[in-house]
N, C-alpha and C. Protein backbone atom coordinates (compact mmCIF):
# COMPACT_ATOMS: atom_id res chain seq x y z
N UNK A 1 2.42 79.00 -11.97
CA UNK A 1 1.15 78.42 -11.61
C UNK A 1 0.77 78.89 -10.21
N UNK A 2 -0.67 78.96 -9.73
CA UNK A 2 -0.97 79.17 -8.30
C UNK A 2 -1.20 78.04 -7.82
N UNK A 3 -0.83 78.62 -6.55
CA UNK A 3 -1.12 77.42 -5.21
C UNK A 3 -2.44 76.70 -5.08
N UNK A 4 -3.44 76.88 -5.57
CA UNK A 4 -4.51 76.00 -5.95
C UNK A 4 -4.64 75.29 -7.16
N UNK A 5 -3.99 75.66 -7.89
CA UNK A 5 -4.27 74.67 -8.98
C UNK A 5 -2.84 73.20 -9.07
N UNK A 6 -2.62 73.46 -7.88
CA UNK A 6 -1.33 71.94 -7.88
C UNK A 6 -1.89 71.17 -7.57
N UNK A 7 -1.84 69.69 -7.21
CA UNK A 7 -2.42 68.49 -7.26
C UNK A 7 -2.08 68.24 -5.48
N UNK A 8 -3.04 67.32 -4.85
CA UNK A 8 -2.33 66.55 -4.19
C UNK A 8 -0.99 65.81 -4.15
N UNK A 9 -0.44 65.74 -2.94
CA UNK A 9 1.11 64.85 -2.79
C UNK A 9 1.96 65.87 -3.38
N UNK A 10 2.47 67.00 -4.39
CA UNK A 10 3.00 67.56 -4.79
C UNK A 10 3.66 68.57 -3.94
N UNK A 11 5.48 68.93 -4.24
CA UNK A 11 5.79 69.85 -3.54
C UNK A 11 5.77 70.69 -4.96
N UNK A 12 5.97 72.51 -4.01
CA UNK A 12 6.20 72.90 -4.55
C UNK A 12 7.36 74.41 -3.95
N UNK A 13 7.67 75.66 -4.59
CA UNK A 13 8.49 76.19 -3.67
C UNK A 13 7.83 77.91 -4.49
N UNK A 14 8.10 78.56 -3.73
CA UNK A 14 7.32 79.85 -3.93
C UNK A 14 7.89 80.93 -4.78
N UNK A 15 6.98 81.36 -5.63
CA UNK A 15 8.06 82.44 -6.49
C UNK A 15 7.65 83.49 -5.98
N UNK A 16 6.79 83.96 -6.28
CA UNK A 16 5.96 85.51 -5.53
C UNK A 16 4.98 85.12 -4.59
N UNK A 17 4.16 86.64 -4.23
CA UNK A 17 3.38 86.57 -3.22
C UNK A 17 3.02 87.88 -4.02
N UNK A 18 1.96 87.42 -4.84
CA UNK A 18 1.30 88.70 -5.43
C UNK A 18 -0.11 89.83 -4.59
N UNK A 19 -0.09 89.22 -3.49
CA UNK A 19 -1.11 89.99 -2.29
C UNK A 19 -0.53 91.65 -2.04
N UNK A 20 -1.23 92.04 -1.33
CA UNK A 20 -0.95 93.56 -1.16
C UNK A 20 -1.25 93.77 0.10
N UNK A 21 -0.93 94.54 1.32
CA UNK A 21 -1.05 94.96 2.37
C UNK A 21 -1.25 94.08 3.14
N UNK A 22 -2.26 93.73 4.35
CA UNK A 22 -2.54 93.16 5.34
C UNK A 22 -2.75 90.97 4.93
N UNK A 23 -2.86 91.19 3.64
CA UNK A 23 -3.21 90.16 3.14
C UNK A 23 -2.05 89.40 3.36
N UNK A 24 -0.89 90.25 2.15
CA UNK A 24 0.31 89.29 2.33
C UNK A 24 1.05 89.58 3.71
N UNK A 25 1.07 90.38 4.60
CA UNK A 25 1.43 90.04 5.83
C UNK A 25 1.36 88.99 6.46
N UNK A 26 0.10 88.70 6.69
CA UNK A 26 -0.18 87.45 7.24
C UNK A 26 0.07 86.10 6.65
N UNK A 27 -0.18 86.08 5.35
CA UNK A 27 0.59 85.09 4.52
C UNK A 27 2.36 85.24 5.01
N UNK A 28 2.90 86.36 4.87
CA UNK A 28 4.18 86.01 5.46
C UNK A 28 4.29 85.39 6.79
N UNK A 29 3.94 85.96 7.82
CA UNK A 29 3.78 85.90 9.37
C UNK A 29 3.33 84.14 9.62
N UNK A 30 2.96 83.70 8.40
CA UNK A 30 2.56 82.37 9.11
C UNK A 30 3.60 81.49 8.30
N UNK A 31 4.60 82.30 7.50
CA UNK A 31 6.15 81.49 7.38
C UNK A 31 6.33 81.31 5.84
N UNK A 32 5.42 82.04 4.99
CA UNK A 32 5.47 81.60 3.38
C UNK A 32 5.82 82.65 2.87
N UNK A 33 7.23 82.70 2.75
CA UNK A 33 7.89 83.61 1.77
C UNK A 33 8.33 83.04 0.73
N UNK A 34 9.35 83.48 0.41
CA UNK A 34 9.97 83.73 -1.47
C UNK A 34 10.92 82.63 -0.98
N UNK A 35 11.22 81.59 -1.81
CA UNK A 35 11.78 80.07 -1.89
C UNK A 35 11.50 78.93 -1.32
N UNK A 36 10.12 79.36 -0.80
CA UNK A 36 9.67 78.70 0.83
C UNK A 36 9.19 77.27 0.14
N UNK A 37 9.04 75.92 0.76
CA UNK A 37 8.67 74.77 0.05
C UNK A 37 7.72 74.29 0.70
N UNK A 38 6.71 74.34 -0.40
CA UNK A 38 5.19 73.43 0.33
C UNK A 38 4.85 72.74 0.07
N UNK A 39 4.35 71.87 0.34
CA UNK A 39 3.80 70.31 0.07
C UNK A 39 2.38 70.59 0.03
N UNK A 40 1.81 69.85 -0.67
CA UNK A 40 0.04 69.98 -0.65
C UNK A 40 -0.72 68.57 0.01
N UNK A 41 -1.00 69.04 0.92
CA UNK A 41 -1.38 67.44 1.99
C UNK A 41 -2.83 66.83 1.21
N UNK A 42 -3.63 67.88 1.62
CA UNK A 42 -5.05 67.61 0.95
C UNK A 42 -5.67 69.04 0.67
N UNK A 43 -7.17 68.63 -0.24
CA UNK A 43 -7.55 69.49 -0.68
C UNK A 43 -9.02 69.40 -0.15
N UNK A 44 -10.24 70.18 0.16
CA UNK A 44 -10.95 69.67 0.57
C UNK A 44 -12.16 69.25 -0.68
N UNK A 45 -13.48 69.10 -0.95
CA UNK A 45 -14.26 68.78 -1.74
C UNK A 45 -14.16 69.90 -3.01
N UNK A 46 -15.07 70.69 -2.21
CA UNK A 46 -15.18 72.44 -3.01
C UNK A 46 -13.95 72.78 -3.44
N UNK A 47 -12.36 72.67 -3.06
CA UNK A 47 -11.07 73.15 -3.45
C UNK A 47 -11.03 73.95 -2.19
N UNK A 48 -11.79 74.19 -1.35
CA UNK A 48 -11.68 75.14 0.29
C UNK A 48 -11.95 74.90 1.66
N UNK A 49 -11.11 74.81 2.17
CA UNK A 49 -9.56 75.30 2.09
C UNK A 49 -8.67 74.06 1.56
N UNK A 50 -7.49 74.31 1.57
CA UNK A 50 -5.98 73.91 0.85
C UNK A 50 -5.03 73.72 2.51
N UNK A 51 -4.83 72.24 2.61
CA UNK A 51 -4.18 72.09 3.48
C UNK A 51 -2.93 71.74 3.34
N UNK A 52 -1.42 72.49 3.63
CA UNK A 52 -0.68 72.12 3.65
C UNK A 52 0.39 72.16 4.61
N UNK A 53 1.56 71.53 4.22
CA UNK A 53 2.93 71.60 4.96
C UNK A 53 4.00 73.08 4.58
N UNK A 54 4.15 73.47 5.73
CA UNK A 54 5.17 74.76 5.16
C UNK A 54 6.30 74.67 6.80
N UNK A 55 7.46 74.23 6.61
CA UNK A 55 8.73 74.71 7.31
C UNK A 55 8.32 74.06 8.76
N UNK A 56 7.90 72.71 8.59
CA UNK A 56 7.46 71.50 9.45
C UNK A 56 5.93 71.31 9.84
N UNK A 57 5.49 72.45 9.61
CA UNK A 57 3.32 72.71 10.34
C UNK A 57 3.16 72.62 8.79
N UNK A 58 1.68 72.31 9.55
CA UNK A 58 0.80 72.16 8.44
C UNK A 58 0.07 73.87 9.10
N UNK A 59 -0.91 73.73 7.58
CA UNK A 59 -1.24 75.59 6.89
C UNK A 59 -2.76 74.91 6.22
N UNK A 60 -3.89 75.34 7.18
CA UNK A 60 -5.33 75.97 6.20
C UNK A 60 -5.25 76.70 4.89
N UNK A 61 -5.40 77.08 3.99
CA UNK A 61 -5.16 78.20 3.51
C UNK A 61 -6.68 77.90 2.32
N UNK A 62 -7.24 79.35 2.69
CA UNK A 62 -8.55 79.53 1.48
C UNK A 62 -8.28 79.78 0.13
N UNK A 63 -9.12 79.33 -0.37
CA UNK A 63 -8.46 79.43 -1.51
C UNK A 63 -8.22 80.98 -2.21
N UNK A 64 -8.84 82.24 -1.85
CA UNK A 64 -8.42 83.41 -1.86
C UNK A 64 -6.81 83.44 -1.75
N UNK A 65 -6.36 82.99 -0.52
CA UNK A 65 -4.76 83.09 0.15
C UNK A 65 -3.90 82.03 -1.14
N UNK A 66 -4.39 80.85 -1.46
CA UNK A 66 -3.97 79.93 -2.48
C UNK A 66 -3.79 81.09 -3.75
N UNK A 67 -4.61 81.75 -4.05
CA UNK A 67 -4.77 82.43 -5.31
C UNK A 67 -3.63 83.18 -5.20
N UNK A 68 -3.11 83.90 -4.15
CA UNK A 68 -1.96 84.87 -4.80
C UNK A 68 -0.59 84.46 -4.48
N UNK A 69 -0.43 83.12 -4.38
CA UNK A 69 0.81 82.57 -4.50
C UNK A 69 1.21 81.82 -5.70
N UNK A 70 2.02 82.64 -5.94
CA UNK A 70 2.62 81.77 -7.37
C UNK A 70 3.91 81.06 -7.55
N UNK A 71 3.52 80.04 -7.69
CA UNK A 71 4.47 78.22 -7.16
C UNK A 71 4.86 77.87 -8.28
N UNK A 72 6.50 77.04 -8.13
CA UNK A 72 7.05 76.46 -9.67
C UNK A 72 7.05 74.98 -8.58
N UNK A 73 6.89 73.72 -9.37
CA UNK A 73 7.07 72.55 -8.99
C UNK A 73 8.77 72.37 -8.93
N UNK A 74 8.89 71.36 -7.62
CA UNK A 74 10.07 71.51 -7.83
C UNK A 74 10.57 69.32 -8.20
């Protein structure tokens, strides 16, 4: 499943990072790699952005960046 379509309150932990070049860099660089565990704090009205918890901070993330992470509930 992707990182936008999880619910509020839900963790979850990361399988891929299906982005390509500069995209998933920065998705890495801000700490979300492969086993990484995120919590979904809130969501906003529209679904944009996706606020969550990753490795103690909280994380904006658009829902573009939501789209190419693909999350198993844990």
């Amino acid at each position: 499943m992707k990182l936008r379509d999880c619910k509020i309150g839900s963790t979850v932990k990361v399988v891929s990072i299906s982005g390509q070049g500069a995209v998933k860099r920065r998705i890495m660089d801000m700490g979300i790699t492969k086993n990484t565990e995120i919590y979904i704090r809130k969501v906003a009205p529209l679904g944009d952005p996706v606020e969550v918890t990753v490795r103690g901070f909280e994380l904006s993330l658009r829902k573009a960046d939501a789209d190419i992470l693909e999350v198993e509930k844990i």
